[in-house]
C-alpha atoms as a PDB file:
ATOM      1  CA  UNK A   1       0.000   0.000   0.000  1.00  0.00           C
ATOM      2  CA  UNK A   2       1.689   3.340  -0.825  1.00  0.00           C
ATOM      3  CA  UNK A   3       1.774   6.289   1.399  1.00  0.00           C
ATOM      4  CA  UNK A   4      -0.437   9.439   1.132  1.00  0.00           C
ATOM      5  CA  UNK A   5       1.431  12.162  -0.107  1.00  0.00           C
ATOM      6  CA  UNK A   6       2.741  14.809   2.703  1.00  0.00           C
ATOM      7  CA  UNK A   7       2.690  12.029   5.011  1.00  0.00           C
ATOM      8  CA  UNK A   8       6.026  12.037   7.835  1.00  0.00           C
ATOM      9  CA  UNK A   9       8.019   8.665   7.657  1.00  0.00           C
ATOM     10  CA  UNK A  10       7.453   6.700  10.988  1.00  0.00           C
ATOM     11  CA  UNK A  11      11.095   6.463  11.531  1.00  0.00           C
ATOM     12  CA  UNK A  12      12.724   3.865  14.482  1.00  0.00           C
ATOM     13  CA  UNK A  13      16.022   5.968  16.007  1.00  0.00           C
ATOM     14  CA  UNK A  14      18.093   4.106  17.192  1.00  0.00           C
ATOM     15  CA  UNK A  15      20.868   6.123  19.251  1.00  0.00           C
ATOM     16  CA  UNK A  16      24.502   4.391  20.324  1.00  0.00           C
ATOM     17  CA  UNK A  17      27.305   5.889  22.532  1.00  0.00           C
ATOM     18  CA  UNK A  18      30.743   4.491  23.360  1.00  0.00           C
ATOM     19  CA  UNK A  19      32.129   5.810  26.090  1.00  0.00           C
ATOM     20  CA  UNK A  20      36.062   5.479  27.779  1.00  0.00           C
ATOM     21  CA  UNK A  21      36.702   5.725  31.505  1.00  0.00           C
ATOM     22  CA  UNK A  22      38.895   4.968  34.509  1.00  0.00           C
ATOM     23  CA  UNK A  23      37.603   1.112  35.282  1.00  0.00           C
ATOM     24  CA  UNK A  24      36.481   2.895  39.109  1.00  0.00           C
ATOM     25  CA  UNK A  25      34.343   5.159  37.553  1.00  0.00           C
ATOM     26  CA  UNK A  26      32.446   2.253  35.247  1.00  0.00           C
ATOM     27  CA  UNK A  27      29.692   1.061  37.828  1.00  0.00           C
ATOM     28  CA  UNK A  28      29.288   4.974  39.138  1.00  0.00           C
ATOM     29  CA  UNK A  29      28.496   6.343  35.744  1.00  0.00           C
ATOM     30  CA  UNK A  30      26.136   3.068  34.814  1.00  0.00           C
ATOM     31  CA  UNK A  31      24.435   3.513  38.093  1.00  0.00           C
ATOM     32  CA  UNK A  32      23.933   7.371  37.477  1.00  0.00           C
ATOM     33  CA  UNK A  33      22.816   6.689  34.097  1.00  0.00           C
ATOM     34  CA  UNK A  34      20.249   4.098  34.948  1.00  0.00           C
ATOM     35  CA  UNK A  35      19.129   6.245  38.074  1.00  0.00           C
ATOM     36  CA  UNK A  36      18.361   9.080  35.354  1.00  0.00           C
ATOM     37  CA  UNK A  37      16.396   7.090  33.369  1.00  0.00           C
ATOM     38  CA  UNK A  38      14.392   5.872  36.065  1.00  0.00           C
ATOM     39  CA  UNK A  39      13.400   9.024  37.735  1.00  0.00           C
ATOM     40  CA  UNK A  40      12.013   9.739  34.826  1.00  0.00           C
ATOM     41  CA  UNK A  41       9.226   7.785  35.029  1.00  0.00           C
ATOM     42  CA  UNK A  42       8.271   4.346  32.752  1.00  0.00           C
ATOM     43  CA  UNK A  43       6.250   7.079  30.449  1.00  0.00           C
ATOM     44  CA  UNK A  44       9.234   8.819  29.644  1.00  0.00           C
ATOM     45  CA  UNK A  45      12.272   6.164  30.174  1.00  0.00           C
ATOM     46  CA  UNK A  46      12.626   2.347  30.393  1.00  0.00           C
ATOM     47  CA  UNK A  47      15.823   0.426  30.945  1.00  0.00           C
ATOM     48  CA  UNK A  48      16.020  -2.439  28.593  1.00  0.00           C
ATOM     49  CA  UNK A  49      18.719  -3.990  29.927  1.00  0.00           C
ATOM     50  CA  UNK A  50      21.668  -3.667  31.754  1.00  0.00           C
ATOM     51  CA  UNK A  51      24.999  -5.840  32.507  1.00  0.00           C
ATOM     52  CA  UNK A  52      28.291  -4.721  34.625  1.00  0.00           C
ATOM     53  CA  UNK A  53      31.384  -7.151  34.027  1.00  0.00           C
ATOM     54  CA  UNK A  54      34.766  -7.383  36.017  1.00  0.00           C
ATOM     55  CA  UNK A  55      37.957  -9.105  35.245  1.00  0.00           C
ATOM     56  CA  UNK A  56      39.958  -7.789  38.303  1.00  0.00           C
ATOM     57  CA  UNK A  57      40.213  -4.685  39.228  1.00  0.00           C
ATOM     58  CA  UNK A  58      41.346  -2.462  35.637  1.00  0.00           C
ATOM     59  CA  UNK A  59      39.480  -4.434  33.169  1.00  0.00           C
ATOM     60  CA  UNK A  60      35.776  -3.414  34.037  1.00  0.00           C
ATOM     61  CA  UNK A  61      33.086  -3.221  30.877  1.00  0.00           C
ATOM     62  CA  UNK A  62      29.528  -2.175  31.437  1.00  0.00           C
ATOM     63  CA  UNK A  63      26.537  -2.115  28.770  1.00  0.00           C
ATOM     64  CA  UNK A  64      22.620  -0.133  29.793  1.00  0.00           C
ATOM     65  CA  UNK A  65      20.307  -0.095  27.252  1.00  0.00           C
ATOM     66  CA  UNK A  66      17.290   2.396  27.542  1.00  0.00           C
ATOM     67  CA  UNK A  67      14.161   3.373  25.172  1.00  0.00           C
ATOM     68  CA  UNK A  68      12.469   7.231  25.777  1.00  0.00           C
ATOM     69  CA  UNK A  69      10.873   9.690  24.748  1.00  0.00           C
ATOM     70  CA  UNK A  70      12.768  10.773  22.079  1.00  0.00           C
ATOM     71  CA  UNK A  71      12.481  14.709  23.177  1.00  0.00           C
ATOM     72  CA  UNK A  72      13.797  13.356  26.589  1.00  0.00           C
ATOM     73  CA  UNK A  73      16.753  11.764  25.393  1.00  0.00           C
ATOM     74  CA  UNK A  74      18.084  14.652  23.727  1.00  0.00           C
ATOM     75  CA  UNK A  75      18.947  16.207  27.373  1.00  0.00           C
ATOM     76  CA  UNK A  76      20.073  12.685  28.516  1.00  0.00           C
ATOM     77  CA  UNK A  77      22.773  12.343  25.026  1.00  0.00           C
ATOM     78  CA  UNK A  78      24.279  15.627  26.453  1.00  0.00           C
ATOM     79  CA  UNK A  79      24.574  14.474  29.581  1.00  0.00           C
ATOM     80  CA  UNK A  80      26.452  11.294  28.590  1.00  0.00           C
ATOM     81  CA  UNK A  81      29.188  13.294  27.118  1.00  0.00           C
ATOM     82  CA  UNK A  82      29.338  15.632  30.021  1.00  0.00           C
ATOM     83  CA  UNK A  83      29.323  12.734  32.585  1.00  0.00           C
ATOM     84  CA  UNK A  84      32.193  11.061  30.658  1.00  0.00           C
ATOM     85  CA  UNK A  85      34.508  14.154  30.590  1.00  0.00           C
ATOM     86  CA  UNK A  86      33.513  14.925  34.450  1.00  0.00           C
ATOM     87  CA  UNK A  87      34.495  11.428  35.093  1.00  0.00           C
ATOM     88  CA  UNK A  88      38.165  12.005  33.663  1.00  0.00           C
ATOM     89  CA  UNK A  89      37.147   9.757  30.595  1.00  0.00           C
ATOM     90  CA  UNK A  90      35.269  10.854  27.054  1.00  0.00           C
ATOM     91  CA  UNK A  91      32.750   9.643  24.319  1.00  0.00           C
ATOM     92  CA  UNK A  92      34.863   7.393  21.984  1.00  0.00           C
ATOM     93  CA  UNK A  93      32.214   7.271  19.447  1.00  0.00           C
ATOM     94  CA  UNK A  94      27.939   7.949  18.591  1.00  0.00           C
ATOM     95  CA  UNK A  95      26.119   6.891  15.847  1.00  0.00           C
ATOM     96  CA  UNK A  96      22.741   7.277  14.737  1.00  0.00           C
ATOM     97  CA  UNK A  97      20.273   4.483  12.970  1.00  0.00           C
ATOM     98  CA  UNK A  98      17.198   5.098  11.753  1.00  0.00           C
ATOM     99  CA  UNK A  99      14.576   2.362  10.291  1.00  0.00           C
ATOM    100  CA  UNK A 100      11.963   3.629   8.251  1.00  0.00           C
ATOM    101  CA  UNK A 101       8.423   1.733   8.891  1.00  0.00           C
ATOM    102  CA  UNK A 102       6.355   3.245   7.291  1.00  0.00           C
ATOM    103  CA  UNK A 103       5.666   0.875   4.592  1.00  0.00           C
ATOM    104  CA  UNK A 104       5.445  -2.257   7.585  1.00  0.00           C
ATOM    105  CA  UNK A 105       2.812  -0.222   9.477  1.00  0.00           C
ATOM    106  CA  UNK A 106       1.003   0.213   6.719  1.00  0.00           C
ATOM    107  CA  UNK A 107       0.973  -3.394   5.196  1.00  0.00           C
ATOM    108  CA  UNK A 108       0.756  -5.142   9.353  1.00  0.00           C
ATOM    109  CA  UNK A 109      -2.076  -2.771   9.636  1.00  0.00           C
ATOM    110  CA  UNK A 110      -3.999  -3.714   6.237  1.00  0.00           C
ATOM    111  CA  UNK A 111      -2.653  -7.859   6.439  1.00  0.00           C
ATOM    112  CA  UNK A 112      -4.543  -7.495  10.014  1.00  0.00           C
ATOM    113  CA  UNK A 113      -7.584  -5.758   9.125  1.00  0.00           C
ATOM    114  CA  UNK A 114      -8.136  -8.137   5.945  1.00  0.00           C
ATOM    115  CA  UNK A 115      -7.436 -11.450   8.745  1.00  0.00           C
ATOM    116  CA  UNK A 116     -10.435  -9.501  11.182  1.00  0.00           C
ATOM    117  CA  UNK A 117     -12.713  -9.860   8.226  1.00  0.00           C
ATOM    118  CA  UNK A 118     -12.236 -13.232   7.913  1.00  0.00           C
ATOM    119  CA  UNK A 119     -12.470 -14.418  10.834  1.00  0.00           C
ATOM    120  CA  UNK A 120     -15.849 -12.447  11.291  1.00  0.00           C
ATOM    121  CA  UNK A 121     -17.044 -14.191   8.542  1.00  0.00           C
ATOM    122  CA  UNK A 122     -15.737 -17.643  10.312  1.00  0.00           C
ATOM    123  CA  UNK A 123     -17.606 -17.044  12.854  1.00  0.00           C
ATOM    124  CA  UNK A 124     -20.563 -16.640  10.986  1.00  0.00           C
ATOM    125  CA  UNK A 125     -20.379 -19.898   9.267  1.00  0.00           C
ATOM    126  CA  UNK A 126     -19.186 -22.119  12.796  1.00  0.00           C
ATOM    127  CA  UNK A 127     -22.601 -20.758  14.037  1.00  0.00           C
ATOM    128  CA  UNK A 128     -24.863 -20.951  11.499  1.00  0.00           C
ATOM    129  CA  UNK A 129     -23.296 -24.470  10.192  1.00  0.00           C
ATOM    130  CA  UNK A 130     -25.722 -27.458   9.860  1.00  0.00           C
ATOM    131  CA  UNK A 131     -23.518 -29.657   8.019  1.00  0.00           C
ATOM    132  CA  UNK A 132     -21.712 -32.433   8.593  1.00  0.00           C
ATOM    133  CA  UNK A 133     -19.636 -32.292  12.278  1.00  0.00           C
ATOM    134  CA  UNK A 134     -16.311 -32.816  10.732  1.00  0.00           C
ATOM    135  CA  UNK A 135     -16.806 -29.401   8.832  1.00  0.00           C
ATOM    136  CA  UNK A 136     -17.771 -27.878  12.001  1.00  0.00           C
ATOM    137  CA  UNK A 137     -15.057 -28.633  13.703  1.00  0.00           C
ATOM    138  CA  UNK A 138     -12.683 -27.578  10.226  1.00  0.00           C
ATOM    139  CA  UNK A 139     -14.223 -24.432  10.639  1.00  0.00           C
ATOM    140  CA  UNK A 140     -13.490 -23.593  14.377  1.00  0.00           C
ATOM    141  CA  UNK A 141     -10.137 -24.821  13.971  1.00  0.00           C
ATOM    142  CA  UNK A 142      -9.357 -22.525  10.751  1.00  0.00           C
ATOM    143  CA  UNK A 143     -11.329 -19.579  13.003  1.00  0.00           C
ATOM    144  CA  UNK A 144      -8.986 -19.966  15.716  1.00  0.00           C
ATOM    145  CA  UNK A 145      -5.415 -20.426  13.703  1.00  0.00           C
ATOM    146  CA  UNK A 146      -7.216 -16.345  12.047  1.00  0.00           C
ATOM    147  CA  UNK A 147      -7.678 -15.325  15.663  1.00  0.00           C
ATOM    148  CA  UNK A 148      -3.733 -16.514  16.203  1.00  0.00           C
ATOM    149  CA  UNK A 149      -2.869 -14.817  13.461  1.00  0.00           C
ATOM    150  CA  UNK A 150      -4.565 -11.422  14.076  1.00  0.00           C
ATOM    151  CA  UNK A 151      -3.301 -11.269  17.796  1.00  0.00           C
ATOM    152  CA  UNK A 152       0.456 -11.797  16.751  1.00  0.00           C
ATOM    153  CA  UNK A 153      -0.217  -8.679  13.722  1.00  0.00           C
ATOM    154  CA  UNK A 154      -1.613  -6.912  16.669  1.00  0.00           C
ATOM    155  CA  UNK A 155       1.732  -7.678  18.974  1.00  0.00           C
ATOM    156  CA  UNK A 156       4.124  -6.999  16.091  1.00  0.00           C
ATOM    157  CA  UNK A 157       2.053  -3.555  15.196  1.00  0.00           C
ATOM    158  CA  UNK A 158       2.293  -2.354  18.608  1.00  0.00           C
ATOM    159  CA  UNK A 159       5.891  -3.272  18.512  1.00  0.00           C
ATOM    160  CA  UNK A 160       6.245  -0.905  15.931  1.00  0.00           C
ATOM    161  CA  UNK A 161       4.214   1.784  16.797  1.00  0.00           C
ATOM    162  CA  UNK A 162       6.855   1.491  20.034  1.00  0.00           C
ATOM    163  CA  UNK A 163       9.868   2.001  18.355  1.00  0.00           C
ATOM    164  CA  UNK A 164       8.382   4.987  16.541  1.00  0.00           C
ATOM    165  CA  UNK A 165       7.286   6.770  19.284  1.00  0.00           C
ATOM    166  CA  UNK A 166      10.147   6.110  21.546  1.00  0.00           C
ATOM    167  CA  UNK A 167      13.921   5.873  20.514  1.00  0.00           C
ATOM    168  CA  UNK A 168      16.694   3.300  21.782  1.00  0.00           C
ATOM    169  CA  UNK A 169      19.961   4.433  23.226  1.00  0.00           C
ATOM    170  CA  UNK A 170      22.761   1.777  23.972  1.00  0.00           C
ATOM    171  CA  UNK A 171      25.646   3.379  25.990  1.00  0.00           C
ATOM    172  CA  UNK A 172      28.813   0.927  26.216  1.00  0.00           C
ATOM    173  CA  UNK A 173      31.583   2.031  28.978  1.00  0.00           C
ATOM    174  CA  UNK A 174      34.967   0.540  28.259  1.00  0.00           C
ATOM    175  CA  UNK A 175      38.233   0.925  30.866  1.00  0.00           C
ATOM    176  CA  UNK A 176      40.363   3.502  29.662  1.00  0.00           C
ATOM    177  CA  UNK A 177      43.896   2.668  29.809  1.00  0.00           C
ATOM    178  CA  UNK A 178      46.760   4.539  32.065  1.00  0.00           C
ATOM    179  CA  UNK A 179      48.578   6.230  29.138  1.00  0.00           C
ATOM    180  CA  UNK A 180      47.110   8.652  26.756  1.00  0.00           C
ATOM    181  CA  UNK A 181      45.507   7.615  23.574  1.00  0.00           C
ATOM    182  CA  UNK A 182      48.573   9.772  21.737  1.00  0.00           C
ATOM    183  CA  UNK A 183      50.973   8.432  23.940  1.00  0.00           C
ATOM    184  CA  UNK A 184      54.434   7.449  22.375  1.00  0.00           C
ATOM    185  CA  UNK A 185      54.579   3.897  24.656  1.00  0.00           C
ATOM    186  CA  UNK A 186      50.488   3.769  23.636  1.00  0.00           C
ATOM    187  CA  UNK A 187      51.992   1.054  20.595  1.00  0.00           C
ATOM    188  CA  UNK A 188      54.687  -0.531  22.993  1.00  0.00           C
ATOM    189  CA  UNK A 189      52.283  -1.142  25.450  1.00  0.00           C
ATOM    190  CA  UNK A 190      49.666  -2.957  22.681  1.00  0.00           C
ATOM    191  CA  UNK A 191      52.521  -4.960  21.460  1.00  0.00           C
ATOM    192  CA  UNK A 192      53.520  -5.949  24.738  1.00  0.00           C
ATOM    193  CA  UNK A 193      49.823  -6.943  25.542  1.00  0.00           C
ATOM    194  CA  UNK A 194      49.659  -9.139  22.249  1.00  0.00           C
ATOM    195  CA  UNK A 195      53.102 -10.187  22.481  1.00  0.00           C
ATOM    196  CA  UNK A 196      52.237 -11.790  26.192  1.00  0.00           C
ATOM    197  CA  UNK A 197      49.195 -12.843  25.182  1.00  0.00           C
ATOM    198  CA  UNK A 198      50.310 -14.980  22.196  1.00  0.00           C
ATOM    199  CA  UNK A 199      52.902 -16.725  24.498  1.00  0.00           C
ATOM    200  CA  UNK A 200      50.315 -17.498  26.870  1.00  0.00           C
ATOM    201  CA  UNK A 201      48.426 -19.044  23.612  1.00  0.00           C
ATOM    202  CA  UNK A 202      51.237 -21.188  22.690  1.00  0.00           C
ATOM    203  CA  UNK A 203      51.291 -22.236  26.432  1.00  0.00           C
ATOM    204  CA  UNK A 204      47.787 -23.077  26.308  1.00  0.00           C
ATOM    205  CA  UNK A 205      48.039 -25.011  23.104  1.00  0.00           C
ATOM    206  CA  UNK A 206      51.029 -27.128  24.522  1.00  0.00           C
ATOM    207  CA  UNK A 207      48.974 -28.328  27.430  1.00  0.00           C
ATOM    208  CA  UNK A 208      46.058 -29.122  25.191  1.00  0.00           C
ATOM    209  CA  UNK A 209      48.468 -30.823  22.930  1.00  0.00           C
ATOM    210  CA  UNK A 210      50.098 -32.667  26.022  1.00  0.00           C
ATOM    211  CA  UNK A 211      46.515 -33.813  27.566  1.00  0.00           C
ATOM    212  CA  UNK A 212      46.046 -35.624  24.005  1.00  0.00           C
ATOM    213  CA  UNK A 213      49.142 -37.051  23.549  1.00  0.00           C
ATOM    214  CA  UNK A 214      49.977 -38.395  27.479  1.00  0.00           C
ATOM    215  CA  UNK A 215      47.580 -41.270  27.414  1.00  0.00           C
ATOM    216  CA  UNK A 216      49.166 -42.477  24.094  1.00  0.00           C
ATOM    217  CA  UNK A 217      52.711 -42.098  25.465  1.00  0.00           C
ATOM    218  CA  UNK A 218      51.325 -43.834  28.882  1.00  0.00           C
ATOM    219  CA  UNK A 219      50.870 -47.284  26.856  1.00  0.00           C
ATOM    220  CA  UNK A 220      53.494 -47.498  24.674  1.00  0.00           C
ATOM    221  CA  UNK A 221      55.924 -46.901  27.353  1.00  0.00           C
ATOM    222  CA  UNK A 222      54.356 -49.833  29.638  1.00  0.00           C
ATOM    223  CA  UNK A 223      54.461 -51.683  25.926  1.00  0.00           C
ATOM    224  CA  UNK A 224      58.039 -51.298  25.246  1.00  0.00           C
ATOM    225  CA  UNK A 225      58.788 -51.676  29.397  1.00  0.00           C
ATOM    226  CA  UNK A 226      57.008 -55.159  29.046  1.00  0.00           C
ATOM    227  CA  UNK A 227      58.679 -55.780  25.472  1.00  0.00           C
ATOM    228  CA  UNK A 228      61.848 -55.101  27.006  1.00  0.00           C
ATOM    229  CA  UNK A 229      61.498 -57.175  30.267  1.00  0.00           C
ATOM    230  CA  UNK A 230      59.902 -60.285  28.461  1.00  0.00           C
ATOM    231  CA  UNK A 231      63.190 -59.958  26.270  1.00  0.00           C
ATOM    232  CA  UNK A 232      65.290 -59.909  29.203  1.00  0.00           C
ATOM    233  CA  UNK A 233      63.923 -62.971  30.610  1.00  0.00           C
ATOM    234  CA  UNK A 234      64.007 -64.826  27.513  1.00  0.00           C
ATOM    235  CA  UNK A 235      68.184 -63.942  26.600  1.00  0.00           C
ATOM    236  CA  UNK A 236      68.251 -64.899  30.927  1.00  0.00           C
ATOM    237  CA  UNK A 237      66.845 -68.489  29.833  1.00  0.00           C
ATOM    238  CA  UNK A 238      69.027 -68.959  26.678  1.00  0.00           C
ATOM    239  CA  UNK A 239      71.688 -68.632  28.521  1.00  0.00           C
ATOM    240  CA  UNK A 240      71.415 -70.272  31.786  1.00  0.00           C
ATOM    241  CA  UNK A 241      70.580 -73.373  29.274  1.00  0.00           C
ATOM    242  CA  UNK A 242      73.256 -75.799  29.100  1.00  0.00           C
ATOM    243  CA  UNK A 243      74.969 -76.104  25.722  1.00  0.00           C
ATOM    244  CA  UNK A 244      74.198 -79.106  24.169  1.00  0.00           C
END
């Protein structure tokens, strides 16, 4: 179905920030963040989701995901960036998506009005059937597999509708590192990183290759130990035998 003419695209934003801190200051900003949204109200702001991870004490990642008002979250982009910078870290990157649905409102909306007229007339037919039962009971089968269909349109439609009228914002907070991002050690210290991490690799693969290999090595050494002590025994008999 096309669009009237003049008509706004219903358009799904989707907002994302990545943001670099000291590891300490991870769970305070997340915490702030998700406090903001809150007080809000569920009208204005929902978290989605939300997830803290630590690996010791300078390798902390966060993720919050939040849907609002998309007015709302104008204020609460600028106070990302001035949270981050307050915080002694900064926004490392923000992007913008946006997912016109116009065209899937429109065709959910018609697919589900066209399924609402069937099953009226359905349910027309189951009650003023006099046919055979097995019809009957085609009928209200078919009438309910319409209804299933016209309640999941109805689901997906107000999913849509959703994401029009509010906008998503993903904020991911990173640790940011002791030396400067224009540092002259800033390559050293990488290399170092991978370098340590690729001997740790090889380690890893060693033991791996070890655990394999043991149980083999385990029973051909008790072969050859038995080989060699049955051939022992048998040059001990040959020549403790008299000679003829």
């Amino acid at each position: 179905a096309a669009m009237p003419r003049g008509t706004a695209p219903d358009l799904a934003y989707d907002y994302g920030y990545s943001v670099l801190t000291p590891p300490a200051m991870i769970p305070v900003l997340m915490r702030a963040h998700e406090g903001m949204c809150a007080s809000a109200g569920p009208a204005t702001c929902q978290v989605v989701g939300a997830k803290l991870d630590k690996v010791g004490k300078d390798d902390v990642s966060a993720r919050l995901v939040v849907r609002g008002e998309p007015r709302w979250l104008m204020a609460y982009r600028t106070r990302i960036e001035e949270d981050a910078k307050a915080a002694g870290g900064k926004v490392e990157a923000a992007t913008i998506k946006t997912e016109d649905l116009s065209r899937s409102l429109v065709d959910v909306d018609a697919a589900m009005k066209a399924k609402i007229d069937l099953r009226d007339r359905l349910a027309v037919m189951v009650r003023t059937h006099k046919g055979k039962l097995s019809e009957l009971v085609d009928l209200q089968e078919r009438l309910t597999e319409v209804q299933g269909e016209i309640d999941a349109a109805k689901s997906e439609l107000a999913v849509m509708k959703t994401r029009v009228r509010t906008a998503k914002l993903t904020i991911s907070y990173a640790s940011l590192t002791g030396l400067a991002p224009d540092s002259a050690f800033t390559g050293v210290a990488a290399a170092g990183h991978g370098f340590l991490k690729n001997v740790m690799d090889g380690v890893g693969v060693l033991i791996s290759l070890l655990s394999y290999l043991l149980p083999f090595g385990l029973v051909i050494g008790a072969v050859a130990w038995v080989w060699r002590n049955r051939g022992g025994r048998i040059k001990a008999r040959q020549e403790a035998r008299p000679a003829e």
